[in-house]
PDB file of N, CA and C in Angstrom:
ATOM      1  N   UNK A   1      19.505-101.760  -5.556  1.00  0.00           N
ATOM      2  CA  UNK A   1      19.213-101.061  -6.791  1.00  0.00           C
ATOM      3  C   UNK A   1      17.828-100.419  -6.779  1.00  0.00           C
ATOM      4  N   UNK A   2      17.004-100.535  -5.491  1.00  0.00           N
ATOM      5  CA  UNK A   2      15.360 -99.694  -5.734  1.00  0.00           C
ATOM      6  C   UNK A   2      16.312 -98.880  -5.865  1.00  0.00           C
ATOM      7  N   UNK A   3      16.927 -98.321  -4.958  1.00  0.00           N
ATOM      8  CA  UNK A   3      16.809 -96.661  -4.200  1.00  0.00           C
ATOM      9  C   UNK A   3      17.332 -96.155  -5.826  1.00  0.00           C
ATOM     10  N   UNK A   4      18.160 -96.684  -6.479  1.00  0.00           N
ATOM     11  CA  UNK A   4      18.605 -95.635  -7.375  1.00  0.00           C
ATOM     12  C   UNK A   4      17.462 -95.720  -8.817  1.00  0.00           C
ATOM     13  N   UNK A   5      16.493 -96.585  -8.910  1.00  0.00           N
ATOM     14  CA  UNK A   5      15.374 -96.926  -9.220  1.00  0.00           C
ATOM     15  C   UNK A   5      14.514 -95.891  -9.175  1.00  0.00           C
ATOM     16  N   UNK A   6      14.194 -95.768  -7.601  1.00  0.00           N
ATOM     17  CA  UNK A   6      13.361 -95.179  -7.056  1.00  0.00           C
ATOM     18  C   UNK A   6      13.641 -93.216  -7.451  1.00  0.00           C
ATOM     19  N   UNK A   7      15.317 -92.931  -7.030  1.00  0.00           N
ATOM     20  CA  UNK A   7      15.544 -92.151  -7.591  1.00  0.00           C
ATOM     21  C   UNK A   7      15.592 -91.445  -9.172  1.00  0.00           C
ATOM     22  N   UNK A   8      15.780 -92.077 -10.041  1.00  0.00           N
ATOM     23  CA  UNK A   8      15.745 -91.992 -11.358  1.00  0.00           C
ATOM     24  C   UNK A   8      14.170 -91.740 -11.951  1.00  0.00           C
ATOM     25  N   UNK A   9      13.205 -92.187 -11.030  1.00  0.00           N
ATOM     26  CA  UNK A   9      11.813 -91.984 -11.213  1.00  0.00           C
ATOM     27  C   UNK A   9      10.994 -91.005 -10.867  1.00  0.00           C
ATOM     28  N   UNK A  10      11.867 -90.478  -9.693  1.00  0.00           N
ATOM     29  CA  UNK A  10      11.707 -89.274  -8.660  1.00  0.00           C
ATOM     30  C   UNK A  10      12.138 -87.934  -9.698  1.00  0.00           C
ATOM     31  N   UNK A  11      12.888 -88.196 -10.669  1.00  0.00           N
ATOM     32  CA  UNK A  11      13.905 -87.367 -11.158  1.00  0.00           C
ATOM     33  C   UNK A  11      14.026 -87.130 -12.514  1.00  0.00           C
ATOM     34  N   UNK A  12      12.923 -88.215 -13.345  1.00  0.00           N
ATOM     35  CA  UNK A  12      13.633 -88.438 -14.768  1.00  0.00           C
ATOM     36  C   UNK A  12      12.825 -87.058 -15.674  1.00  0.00           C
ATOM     37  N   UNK A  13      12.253 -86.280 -14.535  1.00  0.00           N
ATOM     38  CA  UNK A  13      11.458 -84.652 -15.940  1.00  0.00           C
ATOM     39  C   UNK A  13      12.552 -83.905 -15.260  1.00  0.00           C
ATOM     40  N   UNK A  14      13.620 -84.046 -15.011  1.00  0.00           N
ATOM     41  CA  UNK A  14      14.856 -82.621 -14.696  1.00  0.00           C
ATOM     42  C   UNK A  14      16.025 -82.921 -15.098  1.00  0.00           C
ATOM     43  N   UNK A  15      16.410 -81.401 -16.000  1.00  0.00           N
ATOM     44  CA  UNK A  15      17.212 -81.549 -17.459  1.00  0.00           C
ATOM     45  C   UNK A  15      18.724 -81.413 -16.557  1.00  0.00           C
ATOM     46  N   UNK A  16      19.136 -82.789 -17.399  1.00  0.00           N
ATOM     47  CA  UNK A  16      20.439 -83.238 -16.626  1.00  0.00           C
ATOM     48  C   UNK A  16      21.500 -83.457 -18.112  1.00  0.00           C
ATOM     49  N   UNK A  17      22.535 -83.244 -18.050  1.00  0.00           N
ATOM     50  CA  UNK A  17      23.552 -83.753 -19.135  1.00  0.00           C
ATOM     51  C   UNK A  17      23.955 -84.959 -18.928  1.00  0.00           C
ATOM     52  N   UNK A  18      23.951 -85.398 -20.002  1.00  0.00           N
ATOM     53  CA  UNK A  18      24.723 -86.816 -19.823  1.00  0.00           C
ATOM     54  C   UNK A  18      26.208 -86.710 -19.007  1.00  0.00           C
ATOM     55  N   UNK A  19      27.028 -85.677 -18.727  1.00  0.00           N
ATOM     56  CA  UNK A  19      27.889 -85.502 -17.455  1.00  0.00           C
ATOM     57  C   UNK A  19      27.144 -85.751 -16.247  1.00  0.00           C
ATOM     58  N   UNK A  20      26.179 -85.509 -15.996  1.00  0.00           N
ATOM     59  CA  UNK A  20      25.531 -85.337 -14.593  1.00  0.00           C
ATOM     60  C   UNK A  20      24.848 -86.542 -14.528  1.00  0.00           C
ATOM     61  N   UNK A  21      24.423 -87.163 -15.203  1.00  0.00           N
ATOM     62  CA  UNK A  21      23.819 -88.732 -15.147  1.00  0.00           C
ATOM     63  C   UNK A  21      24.878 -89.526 -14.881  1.00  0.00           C
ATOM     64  N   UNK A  22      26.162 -89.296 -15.750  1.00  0.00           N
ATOM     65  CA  UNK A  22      26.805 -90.402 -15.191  1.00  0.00           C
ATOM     66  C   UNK A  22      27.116 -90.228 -13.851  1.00  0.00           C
ATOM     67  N   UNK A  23      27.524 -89.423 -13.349  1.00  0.00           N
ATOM     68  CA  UNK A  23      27.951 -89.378 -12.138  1.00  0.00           C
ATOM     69  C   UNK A  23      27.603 -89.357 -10.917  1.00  0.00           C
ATOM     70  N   UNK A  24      26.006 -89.100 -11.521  1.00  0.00           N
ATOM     71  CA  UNK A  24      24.835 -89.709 -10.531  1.00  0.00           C
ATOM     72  C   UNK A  24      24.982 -90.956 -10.277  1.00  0.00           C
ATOM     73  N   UNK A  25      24.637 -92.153 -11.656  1.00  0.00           N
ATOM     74  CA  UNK A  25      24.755 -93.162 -11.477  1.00  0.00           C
ATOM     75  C   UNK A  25      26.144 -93.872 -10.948  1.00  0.00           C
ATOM     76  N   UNK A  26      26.972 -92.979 -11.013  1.00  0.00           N
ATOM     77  CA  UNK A  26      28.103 -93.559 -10.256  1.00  0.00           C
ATOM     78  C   UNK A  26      27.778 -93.612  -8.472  1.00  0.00           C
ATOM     79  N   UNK A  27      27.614 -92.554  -8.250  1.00  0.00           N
ATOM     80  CA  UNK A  27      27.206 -92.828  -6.682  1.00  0.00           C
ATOM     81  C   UNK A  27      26.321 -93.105  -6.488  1.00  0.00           C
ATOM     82  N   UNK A  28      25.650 -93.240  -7.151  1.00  0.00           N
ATOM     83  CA  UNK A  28      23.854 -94.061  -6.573  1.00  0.00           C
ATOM     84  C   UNK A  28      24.617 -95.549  -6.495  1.00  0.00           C
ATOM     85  N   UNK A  29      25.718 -96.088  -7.198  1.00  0.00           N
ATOM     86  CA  UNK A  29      26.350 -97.320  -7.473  1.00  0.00           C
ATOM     87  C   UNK A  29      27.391 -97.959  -6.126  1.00  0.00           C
ATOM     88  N   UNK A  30      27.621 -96.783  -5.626  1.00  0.00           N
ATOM     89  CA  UNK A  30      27.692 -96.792  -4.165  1.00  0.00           C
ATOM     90  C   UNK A  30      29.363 -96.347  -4.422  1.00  0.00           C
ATOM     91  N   UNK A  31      29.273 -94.790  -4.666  1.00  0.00           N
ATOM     92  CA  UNK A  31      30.737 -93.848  -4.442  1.00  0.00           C
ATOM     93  C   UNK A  31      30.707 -93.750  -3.052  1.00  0.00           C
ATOM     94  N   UNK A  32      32.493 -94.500  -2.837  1.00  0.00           N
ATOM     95  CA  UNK A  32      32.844 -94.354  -1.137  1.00  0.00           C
ATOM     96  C   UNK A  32      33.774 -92.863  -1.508  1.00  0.00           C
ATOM     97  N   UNK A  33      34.129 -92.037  -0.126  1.00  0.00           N
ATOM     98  CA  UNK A  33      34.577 -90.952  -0.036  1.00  0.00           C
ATOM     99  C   UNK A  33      34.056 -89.928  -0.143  1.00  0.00           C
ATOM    100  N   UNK A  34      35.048 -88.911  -0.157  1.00  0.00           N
ATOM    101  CA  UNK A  34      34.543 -87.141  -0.985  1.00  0.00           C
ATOM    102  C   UNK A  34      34.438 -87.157  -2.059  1.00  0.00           C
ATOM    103  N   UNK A  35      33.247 -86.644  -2.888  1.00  0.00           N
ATOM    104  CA  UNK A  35      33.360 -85.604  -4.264  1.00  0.00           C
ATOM    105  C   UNK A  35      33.812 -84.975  -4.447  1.00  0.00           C
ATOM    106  N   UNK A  36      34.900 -84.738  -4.822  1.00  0.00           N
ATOM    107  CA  UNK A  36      36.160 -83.883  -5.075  1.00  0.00           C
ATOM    108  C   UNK A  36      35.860 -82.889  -6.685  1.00  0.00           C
ATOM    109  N   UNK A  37      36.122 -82.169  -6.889  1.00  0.00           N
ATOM    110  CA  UNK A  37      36.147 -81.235  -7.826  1.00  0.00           C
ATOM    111  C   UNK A  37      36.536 -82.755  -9.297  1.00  0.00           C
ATOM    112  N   UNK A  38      38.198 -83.363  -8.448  1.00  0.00           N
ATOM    113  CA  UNK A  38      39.147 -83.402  -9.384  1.00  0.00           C
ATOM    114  C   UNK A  38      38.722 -84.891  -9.612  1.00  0.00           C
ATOM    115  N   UNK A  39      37.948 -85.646  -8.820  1.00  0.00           N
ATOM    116  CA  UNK A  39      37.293 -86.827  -8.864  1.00  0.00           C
ATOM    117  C   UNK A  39      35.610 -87.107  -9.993  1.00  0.00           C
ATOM    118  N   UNK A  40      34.899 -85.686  -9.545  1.00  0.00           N
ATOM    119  CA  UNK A  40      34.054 -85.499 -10.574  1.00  0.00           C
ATOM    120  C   UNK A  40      34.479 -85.380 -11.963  1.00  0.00           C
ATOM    121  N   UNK A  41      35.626 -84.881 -12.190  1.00  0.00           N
ATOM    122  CA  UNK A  41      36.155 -84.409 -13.797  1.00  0.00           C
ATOM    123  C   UNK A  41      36.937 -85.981 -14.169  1.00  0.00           C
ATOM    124  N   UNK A  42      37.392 -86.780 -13.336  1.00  0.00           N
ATOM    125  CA  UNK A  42      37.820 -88.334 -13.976  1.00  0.00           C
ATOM    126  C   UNK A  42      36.268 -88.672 -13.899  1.00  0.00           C
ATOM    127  N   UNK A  43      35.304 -88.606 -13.169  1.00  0.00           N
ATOM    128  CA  UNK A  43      33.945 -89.259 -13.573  1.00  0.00           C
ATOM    129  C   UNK A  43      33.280 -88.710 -14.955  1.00  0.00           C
ATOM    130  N   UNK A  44      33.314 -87.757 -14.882  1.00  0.00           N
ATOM    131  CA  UNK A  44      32.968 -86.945 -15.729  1.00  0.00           C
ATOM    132  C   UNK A  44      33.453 -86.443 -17.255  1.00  0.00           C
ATOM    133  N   UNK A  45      34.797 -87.272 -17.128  1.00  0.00           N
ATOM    134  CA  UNK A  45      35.766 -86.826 -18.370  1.00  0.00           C
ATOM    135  C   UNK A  45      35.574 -85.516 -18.812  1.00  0.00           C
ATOM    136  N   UNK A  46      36.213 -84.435 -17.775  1.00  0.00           N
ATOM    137  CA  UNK A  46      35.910 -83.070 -18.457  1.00  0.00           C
ATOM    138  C   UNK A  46      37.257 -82.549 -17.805  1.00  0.00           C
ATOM    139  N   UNK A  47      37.864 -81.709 -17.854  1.00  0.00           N
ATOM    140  CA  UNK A  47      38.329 -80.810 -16.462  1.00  0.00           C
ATOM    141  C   UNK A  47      38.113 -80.271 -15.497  1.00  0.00           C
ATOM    142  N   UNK A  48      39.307 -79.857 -14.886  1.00  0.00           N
ATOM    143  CA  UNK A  48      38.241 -79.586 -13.173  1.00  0.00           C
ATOM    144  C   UNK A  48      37.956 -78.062 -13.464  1.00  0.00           C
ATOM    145  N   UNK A  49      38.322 -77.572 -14.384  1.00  0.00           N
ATOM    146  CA  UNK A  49      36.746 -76.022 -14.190  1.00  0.00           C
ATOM    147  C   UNK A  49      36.354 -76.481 -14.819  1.00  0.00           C
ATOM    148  N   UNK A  50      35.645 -77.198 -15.708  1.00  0.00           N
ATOM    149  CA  UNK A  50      34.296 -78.082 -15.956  1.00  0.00           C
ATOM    150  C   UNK A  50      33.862 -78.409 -14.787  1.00  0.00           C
ATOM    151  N   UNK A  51      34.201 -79.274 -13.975  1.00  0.00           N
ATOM    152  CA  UNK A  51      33.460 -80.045 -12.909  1.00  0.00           C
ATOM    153  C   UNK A  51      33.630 -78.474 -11.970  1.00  0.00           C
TER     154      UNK A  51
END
């Protein structure tokens, strides 16, 4: 948990949506695989032209 620590500190003056935080914190949480369009929009609860 530094690194995503470490990251969030590195990071916290750049304007992010609460879409993009979560899904940060999802893989900082340790996302196995591809980022998929259609995988970001279930992280993201949006659709995939949203994501």
């Amino acid at each position: 948990m530094l690194l995503k620590a470490r990251f969030w500190e590195r990071f916290a003056t750049e304007p992010l949506n609460g879409r993009q935080i979560k899904v940060l914190n999802r893989m900082l949480d340790g996302f196995e695989g591809k980022l998929t369009s259609s995988k970001w929009a279930k992280l993201a609860i949006c659709s995939q032209d949203t994501a």
